[in-house]
N, C-alpha and C. Protein backbone atom coordinates (compact mmCIF):
# COMPACT_ATOMS: atom_id res chain seq x y z
N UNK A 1 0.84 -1.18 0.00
CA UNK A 1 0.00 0.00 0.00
C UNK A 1 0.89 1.25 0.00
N UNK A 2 0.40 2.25 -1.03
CA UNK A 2 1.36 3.58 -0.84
C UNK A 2 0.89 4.30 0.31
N UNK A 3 2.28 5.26 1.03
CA UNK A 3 1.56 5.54 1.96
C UNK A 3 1.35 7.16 1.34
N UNK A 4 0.60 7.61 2.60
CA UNK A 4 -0.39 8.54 2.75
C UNK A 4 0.30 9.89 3.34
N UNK A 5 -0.01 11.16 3.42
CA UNK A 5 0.65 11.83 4.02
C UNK A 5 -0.17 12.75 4.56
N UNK A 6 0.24 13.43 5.88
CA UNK A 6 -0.15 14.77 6.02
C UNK A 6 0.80 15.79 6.07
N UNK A 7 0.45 16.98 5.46
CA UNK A 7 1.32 17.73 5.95
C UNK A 7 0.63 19.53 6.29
N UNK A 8 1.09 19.55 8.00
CA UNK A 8 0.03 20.09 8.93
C UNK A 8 1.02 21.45 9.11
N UNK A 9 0.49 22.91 8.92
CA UNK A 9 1.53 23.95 8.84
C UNK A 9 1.22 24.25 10.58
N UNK A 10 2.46 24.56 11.28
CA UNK A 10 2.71 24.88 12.76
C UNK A 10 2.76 26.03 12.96
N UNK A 11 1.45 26.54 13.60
CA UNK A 11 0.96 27.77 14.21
C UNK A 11 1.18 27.92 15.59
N UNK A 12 0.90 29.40 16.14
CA UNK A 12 1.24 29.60 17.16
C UNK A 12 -0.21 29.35 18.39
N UNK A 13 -1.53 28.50 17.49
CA UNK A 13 -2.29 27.93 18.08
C UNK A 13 -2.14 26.33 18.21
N UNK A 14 -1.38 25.61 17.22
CA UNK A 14 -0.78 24.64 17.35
C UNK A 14 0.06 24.35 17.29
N UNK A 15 1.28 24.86 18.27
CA UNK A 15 3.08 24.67 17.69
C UNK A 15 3.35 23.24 17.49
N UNK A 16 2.57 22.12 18.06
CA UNK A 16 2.94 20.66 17.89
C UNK A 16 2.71 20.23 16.49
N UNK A 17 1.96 20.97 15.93
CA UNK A 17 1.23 20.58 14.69
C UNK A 17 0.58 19.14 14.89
N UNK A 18 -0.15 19.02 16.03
CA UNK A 18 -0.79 17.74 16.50
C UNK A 18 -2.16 17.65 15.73
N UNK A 19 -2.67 18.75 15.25
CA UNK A 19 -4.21 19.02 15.02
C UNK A 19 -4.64 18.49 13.51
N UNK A 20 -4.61 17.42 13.35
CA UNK A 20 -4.66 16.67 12.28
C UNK A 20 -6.26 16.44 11.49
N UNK A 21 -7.13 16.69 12.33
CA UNK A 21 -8.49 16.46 12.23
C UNK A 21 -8.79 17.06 11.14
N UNK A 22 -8.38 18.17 10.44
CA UNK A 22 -9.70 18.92 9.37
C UNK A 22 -8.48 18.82 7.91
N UNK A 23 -7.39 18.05 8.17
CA UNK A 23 -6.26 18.19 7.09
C UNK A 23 -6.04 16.60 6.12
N UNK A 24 -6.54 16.97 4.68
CA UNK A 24 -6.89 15.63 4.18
C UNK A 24 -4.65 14.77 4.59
N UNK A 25 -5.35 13.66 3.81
CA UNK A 25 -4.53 12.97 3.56
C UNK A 25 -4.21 12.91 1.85
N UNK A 26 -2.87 12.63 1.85
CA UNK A 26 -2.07 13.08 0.46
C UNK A 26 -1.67 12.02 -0.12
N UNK A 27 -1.24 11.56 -0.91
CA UNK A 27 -0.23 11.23 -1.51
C UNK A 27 0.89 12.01 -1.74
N UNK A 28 2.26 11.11 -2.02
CA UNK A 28 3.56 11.79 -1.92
C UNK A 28 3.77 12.69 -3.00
N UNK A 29 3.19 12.80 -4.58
CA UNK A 29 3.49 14.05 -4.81
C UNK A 29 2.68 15.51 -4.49
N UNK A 30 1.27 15.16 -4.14
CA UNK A 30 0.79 16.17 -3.76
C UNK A 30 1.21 17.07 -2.50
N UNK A 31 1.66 16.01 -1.23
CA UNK A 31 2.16 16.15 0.04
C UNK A 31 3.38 16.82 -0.22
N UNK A 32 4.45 16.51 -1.42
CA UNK A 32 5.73 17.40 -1.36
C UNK A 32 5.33 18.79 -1.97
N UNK A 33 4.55 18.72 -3.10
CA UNK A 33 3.88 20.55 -3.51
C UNK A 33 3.68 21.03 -2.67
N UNK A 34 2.85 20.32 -1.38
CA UNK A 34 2.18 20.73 -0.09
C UNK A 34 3.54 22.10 0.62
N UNK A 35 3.92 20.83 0.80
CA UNK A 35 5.45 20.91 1.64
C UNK A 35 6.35 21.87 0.65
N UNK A 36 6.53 22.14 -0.20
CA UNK A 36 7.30 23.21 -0.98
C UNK A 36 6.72 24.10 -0.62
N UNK A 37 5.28 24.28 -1.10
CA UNK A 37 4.51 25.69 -0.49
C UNK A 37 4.42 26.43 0.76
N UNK A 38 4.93 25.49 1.73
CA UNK A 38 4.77 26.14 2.89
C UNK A 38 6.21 26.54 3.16
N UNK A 39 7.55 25.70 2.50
CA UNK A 39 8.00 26.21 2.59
C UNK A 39 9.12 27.59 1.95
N UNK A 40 8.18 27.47 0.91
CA UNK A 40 8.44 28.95 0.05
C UNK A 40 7.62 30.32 0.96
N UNK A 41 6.76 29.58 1.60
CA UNK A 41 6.30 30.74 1.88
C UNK A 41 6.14 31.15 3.78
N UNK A 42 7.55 30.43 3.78
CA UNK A 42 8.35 30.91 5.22
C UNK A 42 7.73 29.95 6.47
N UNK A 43 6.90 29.16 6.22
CA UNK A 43 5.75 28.47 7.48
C UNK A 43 6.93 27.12 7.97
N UNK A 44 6.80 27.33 9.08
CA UNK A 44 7.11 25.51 9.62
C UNK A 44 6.21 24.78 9.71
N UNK A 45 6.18 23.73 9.14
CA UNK A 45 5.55 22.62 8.83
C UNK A 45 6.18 20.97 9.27
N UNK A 46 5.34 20.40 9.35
CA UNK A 46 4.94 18.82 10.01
C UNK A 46 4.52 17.91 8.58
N UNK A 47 5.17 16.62 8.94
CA UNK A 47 4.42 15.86 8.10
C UNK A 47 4.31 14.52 8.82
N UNK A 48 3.24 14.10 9.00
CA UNK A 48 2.69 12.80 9.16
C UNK A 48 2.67 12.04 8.48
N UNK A 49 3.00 10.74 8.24
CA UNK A 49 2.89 9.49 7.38
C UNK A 49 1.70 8.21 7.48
N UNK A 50 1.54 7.84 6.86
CA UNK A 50 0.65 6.48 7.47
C UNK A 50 0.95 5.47 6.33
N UNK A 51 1.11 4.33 6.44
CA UNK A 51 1.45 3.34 5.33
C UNK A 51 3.47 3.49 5.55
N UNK A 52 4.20 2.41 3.95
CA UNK A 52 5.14 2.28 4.50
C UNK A 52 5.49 3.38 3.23
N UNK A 53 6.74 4.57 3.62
CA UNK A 53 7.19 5.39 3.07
C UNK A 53 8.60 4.88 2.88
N UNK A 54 9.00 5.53 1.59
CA UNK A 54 10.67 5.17 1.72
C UNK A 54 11.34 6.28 2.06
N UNK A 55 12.89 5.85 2.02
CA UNK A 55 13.82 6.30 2.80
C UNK A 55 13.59 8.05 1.78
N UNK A 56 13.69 7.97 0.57
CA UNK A 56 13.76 9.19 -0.52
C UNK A 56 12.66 9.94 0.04
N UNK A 57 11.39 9.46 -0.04
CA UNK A 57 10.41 10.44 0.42
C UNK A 57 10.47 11.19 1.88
N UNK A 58 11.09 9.99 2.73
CA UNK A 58 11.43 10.70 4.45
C UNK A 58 12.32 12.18 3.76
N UNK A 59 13.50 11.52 3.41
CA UNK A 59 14.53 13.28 3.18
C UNK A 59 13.67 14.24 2.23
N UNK A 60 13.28 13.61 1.04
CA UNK A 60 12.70 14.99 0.55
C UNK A 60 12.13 16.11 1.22
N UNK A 61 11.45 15.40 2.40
CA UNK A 61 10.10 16.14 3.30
C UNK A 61 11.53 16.70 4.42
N UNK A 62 12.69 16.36 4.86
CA UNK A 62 13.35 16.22 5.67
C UNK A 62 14.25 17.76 5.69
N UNK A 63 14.56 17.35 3.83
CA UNK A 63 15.41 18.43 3.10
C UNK A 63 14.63 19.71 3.04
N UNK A 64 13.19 19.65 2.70
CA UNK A 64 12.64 20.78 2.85
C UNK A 64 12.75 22.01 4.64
N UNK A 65 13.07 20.93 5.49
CA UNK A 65 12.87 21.59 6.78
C UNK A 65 11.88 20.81 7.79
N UNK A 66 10.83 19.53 6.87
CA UNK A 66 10.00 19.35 7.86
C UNK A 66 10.43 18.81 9.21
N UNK A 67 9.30 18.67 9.82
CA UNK A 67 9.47 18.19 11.43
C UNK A 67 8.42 16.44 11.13
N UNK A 68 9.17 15.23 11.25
CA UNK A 68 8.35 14.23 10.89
C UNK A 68 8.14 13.37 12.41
C-alpha cells in the first residue's frame, strides 16, 4: 500500500502541529507541492505518514525543513 501523508503547517495555536483532524490525507506528490509551499512561503511545517514510506520520500520532506 502507498503511503499517505499529512502535511500540517505549525501555528502559534498549534506549535505541535498535533491538530490533524480537518487536514486531508495526500499522496507523496501532492504532500511534497504541499510541503514546498509552505516552505516557500516561510511556514514551519509537520508531516505525518501512514502506510510504508521510503527512505527518498522521508529526506525529501526532511530536506525541505520538515518536522516528521
Amino acid at each position: 500500500m502507498a503511503a499517505t501523508f499529512q502535511v500540517i503547517a505549525i501555528s502559534s495555536l498549534d506549535p505541535e502541529g498535533s491538530d490533524t483532524c480537518n487536514e486531508p490525507m495526500l499522496l507523496y506528490p501532492d504532500a511534497l507541492k504541499t510541503a514546498r509551499q509552505f516552505k516557500a512561503d516561510g511556514k514551519a511545517f509537520r508531516v505525518i505518514a501512514e502506510g510504508e514510506q521510503s527512505e527518498q520520500q522521508l529526506q525529501s520532506f526532511l530536506a525541505l525543513g520538515a518536522l516528521v
